[in-house]
PDB file of N, CA and C in Angstrom:
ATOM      1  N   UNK A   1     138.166  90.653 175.260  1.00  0.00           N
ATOM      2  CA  UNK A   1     138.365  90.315 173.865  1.00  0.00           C
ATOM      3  C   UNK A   1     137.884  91.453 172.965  1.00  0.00           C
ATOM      4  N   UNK A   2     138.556  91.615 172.065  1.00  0.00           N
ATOM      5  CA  UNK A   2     138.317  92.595 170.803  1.00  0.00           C
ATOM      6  C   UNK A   2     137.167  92.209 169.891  1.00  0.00           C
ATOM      7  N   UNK A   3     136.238  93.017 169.572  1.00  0.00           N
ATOM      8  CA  UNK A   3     135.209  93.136 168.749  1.00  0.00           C
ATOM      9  C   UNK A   3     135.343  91.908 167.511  1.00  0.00           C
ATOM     10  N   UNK A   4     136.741  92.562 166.992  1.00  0.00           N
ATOM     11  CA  UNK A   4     136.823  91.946 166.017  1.00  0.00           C
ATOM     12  C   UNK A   4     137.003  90.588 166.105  1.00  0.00           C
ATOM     13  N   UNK A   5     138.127  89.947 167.254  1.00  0.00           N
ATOM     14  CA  UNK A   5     137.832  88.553 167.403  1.00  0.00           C
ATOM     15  C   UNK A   5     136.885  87.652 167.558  1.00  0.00           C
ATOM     16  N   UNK A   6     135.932  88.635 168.296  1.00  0.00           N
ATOM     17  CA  UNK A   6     134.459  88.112 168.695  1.00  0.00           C
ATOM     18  C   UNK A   6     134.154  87.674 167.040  1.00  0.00           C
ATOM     19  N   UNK A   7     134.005  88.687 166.324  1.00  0.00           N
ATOM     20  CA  UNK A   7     133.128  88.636 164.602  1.00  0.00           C
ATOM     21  C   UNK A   7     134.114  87.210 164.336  1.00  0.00           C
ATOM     22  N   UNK A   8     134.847  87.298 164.265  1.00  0.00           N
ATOM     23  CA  UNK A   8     136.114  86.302 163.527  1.00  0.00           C
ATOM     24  C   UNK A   8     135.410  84.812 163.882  1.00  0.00           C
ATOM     25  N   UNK A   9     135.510  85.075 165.409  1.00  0.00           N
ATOM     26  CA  UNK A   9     135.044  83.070 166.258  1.00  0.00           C
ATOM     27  C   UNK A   9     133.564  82.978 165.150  1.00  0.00           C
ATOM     28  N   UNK A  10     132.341  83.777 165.749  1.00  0.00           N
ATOM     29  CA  UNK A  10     131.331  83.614 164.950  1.00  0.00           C
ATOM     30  C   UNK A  10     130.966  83.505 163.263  1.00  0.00           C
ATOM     31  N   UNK A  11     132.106  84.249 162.933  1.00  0.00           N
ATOM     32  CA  UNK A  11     132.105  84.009 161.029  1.00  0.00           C
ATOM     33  C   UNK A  11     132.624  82.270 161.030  1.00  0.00           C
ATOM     34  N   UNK A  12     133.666  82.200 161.641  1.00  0.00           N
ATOM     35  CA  UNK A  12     134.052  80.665 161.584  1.00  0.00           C
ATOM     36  C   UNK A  12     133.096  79.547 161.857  1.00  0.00           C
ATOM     37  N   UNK A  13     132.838  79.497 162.902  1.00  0.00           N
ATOM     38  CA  UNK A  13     131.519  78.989 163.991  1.00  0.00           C
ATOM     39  C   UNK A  13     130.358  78.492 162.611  1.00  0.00           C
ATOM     40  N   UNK A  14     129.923  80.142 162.318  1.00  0.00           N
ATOM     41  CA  UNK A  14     128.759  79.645 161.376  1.00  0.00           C
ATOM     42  C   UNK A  14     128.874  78.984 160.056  1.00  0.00           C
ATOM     43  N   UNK A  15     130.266  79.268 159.682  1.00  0.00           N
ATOM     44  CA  UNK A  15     130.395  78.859 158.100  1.00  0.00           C
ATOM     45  C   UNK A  15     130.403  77.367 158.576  1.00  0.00           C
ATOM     46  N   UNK A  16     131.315  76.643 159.338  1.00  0.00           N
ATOM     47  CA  UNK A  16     131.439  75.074 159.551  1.00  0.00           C
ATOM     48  C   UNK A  16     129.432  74.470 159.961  1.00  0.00           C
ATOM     49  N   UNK A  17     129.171  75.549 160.734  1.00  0.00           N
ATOM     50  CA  UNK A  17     127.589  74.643 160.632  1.00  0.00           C
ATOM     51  C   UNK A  17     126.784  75.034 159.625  1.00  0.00           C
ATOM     52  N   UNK A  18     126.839  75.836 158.495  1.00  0.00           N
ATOM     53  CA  UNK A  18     126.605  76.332 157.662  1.00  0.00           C
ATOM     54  C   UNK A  18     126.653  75.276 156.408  1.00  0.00           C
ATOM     55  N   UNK A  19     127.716  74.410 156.450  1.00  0.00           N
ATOM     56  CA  UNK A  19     128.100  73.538 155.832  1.00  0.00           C
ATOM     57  C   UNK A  19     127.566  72.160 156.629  1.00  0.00           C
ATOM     58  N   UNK A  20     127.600  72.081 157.496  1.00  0.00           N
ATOM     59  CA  UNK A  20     127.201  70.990 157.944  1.00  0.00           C
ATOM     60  C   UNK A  20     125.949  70.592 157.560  1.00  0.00           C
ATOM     61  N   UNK A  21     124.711  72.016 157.761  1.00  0.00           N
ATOM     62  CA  UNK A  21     123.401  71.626 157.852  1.00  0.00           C
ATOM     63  C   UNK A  21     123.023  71.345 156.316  1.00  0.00           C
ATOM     64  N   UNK A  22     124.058  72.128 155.599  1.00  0.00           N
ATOM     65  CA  UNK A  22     123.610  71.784 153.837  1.00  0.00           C
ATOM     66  C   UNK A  22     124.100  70.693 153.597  1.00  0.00           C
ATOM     67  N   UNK A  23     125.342  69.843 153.557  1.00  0.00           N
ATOM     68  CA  UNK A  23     125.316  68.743 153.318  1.00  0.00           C
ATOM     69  C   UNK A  23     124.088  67.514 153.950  1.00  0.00           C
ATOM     70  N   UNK A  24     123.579  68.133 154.984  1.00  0.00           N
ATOM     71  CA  UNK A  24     122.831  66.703 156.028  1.00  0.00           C
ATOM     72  C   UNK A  24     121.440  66.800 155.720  1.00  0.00           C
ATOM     73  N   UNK A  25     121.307  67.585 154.471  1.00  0.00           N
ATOM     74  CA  UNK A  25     120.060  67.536 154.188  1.00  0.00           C
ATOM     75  C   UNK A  25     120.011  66.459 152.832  1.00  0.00           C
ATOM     76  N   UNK A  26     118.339  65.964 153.156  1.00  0.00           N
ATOM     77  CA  UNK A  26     118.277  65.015 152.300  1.00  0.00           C
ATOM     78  C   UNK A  26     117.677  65.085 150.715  1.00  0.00           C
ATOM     79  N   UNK A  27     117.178  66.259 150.746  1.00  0.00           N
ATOM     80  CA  UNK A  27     116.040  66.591 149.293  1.00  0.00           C
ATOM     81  C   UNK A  27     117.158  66.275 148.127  1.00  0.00           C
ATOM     82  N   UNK A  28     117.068  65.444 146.989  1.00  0.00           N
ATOM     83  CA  UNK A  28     117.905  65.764 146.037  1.00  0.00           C
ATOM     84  C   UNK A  28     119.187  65.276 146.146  1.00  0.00           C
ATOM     85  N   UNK A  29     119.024  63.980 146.828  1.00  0.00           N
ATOM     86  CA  UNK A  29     120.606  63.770 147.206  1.00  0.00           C
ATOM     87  C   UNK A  29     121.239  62.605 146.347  1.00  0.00           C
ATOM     88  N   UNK A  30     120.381  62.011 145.132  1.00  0.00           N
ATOM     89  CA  UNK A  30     121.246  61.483 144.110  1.00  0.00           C
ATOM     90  C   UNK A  30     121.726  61.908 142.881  1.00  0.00           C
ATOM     91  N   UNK A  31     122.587  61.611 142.654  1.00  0.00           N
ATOM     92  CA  UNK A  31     123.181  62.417 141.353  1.00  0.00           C
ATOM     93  C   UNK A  31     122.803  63.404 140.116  1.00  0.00           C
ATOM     94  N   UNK A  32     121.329  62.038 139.836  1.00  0.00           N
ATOM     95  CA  UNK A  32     120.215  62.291 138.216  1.00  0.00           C
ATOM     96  C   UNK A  32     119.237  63.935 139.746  1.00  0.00           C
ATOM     97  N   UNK A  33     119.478  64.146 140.393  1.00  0.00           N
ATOM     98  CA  UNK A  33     118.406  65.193 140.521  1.00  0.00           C
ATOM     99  C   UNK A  33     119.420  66.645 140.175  1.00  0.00           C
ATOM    100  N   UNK A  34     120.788  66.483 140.353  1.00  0.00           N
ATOM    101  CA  UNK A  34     121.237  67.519 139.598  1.00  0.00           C
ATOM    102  C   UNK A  34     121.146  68.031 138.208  1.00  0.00           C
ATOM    103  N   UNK A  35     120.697  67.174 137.827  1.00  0.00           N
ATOM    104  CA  UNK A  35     121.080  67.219 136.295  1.00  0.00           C
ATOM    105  C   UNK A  35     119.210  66.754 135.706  1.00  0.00           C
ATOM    106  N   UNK A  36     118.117  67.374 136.887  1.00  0.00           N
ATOM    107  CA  UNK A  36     116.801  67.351 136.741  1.00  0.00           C
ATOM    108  C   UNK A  36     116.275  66.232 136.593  1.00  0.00           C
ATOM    109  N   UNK A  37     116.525  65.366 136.328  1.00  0.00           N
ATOM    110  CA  UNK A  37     116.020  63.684 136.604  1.00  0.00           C
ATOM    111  C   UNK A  37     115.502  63.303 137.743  1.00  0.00           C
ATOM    112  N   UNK A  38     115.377  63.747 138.714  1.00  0.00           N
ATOM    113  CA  UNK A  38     115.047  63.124 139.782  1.00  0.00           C
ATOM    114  C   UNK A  38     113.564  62.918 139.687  1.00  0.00           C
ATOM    115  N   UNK A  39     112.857  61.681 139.878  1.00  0.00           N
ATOM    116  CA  UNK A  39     111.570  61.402 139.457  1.00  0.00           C
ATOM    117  C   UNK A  39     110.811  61.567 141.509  1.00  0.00           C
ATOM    118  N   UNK A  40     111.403  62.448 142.091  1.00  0.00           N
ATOM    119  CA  UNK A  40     110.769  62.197 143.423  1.00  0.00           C
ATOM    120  C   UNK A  40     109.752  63.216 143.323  1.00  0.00           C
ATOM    121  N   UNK A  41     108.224  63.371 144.480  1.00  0.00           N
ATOM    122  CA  UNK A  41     107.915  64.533 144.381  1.00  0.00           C
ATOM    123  C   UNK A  41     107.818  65.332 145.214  1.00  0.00           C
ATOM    124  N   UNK A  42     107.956  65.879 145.337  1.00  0.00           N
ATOM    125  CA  UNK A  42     108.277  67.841 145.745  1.00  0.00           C
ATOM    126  C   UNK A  42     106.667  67.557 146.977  1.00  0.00           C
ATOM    127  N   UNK A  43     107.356  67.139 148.133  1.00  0.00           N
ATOM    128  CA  UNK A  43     106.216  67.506 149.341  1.00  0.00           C
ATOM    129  C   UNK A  43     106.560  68.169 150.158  1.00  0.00           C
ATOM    130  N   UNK A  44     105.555  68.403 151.298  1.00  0.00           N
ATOM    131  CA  UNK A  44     105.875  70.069 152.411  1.00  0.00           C
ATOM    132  C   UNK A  44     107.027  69.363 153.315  1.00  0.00           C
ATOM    133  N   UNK A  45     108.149  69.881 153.666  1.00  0.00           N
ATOM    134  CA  UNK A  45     108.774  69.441 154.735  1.00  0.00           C
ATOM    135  C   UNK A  45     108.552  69.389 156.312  1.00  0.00           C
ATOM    136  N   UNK A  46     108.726  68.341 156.835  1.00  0.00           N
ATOM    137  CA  UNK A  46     107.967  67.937 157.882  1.00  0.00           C
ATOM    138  C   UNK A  46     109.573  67.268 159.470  1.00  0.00           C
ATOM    139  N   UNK A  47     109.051  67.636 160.641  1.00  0.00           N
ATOM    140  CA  UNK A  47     109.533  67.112 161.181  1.00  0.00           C
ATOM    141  C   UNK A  47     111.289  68.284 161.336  1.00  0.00           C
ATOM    142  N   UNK A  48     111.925  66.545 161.429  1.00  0.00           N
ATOM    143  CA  UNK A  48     113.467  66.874 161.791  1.00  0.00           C
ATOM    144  C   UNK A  48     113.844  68.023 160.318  1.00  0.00           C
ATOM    145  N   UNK A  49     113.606  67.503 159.072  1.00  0.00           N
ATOM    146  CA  UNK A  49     113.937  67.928 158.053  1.00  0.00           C
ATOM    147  C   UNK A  49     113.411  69.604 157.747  1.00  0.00           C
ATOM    148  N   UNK A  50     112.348  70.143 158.538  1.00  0.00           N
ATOM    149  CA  UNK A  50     111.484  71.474 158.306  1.00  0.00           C
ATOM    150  C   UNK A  50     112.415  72.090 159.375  1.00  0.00           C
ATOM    151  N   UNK A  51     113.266  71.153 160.604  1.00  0.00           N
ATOM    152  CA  UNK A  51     113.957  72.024 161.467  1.00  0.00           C
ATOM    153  C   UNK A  51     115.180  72.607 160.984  1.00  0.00           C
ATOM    154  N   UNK A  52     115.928  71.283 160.285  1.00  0.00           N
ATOM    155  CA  UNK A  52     117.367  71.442 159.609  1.00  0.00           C
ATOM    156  C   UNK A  52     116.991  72.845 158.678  1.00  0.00           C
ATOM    157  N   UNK A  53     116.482  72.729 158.013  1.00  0.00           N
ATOM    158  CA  UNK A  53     115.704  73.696 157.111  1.00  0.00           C
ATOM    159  C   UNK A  53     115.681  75.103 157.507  1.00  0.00           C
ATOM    160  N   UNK A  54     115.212  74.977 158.375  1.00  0.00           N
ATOM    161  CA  UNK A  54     114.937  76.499 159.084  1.00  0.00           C
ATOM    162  C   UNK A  54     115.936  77.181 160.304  1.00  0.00           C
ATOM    163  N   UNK A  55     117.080  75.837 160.332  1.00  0.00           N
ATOM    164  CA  UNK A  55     118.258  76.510 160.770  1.00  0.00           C
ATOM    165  C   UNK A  55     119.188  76.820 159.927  1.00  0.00           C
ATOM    166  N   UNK A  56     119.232  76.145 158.711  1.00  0.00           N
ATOM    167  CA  UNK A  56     120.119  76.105 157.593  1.00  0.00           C
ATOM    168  C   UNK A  56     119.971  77.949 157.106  1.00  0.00           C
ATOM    169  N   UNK A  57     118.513  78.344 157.000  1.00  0.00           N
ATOM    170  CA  UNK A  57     118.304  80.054 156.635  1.00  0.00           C
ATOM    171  C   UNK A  57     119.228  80.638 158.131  1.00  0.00           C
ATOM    172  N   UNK A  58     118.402  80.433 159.338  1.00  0.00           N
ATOM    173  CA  UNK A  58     119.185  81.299 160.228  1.00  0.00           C
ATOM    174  C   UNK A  58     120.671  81.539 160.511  1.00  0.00           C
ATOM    175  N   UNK A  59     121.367  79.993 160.236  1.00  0.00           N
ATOM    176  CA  UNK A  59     122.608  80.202 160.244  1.00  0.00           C
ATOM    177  C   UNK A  59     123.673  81.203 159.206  1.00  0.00           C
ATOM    178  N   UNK A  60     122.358  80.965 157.696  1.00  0.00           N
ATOM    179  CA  UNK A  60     122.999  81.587 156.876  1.00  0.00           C
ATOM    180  C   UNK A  60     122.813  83.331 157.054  1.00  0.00           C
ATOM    181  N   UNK A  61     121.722  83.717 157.573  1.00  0.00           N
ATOM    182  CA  UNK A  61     121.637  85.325 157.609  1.00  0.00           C
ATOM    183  C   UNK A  61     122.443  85.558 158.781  1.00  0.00           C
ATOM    184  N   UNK A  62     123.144  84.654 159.921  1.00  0.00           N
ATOM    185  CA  UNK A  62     124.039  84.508 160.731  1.00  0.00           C
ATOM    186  C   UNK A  62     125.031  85.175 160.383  1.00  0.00           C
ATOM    187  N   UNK A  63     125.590  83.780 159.081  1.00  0.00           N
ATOM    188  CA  UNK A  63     126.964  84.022 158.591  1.00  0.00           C
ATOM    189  C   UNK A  63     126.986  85.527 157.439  1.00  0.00           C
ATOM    190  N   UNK A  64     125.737  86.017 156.995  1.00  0.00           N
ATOM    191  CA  UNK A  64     125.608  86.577 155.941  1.00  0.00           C
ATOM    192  C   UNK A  64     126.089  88.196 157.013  1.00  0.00           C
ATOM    193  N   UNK A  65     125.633  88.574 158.065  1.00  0.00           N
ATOM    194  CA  UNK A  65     125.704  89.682 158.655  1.00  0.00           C
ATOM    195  C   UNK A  65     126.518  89.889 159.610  1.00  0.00           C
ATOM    196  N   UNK A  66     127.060  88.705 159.787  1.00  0.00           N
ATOM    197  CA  UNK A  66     128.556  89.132 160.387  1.00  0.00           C
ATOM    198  C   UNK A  66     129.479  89.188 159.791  1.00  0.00           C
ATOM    199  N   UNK A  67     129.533  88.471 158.017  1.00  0.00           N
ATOM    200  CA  UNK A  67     130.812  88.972 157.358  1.00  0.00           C
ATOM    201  C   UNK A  67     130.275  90.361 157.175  1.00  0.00           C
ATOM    202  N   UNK A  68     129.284  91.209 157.116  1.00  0.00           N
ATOM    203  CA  UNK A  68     129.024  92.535 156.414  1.00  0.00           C
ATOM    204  C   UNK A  68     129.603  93.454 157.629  1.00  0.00           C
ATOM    205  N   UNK A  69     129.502  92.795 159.045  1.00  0.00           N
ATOM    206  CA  UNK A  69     129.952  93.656 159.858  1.00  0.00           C
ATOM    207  C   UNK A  69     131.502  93.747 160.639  1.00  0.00           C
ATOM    208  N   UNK A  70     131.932  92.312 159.943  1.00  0.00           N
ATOM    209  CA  UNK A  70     133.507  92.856 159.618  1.00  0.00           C
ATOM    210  C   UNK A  70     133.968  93.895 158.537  1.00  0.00           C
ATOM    211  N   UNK A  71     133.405  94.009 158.062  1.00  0.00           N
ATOM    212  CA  UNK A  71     133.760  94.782 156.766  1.00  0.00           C
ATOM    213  C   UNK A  71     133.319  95.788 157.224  1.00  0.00           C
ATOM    214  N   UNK A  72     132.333  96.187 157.788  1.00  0.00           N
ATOM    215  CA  UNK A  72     132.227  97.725 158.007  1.00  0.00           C
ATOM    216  C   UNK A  72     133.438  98.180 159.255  1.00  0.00           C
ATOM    217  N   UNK A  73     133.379  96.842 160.284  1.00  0.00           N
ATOM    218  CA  UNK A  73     134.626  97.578 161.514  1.00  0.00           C
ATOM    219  C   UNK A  73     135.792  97.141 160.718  1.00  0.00           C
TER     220      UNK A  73
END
């Protein structure tokens, strides 16, 4: 397989879990917290939610450096 297909599967790959892990998170998930209303408070994330969390960054510097390295090949 070609380089480039390889980049292609993985740009795809990450954007769909990329999206996945941001929607399935829970902080902020009724309407009034967009629009700053949300009366909840702001604690350390714990558990399942500190994992989603900290795959949600990796996936994104994932997706962030393999579109940069289509663009350079």
């Amino acid at each position: 397989m070609d380089i480039g297909v390889i980049l292609n599967i993985v740009v795809f790959a990450s954007a769909i879990l990329l999206v996945l892990l941001v929607l399935l998170q829970q902080r902020g998930a009724s309407l009034g917290a967009g629009f700053g209303g949300s009366g909840e408070l702001n604690t350390e994330r714990r558990g399942l939610e500190k994992s989603m969390y900290n795959a949600t960054i990796v996936i994104a510097v994932i997706f962030v450096l393999s579109i940069l390295s289509i663009l350079i090949i």
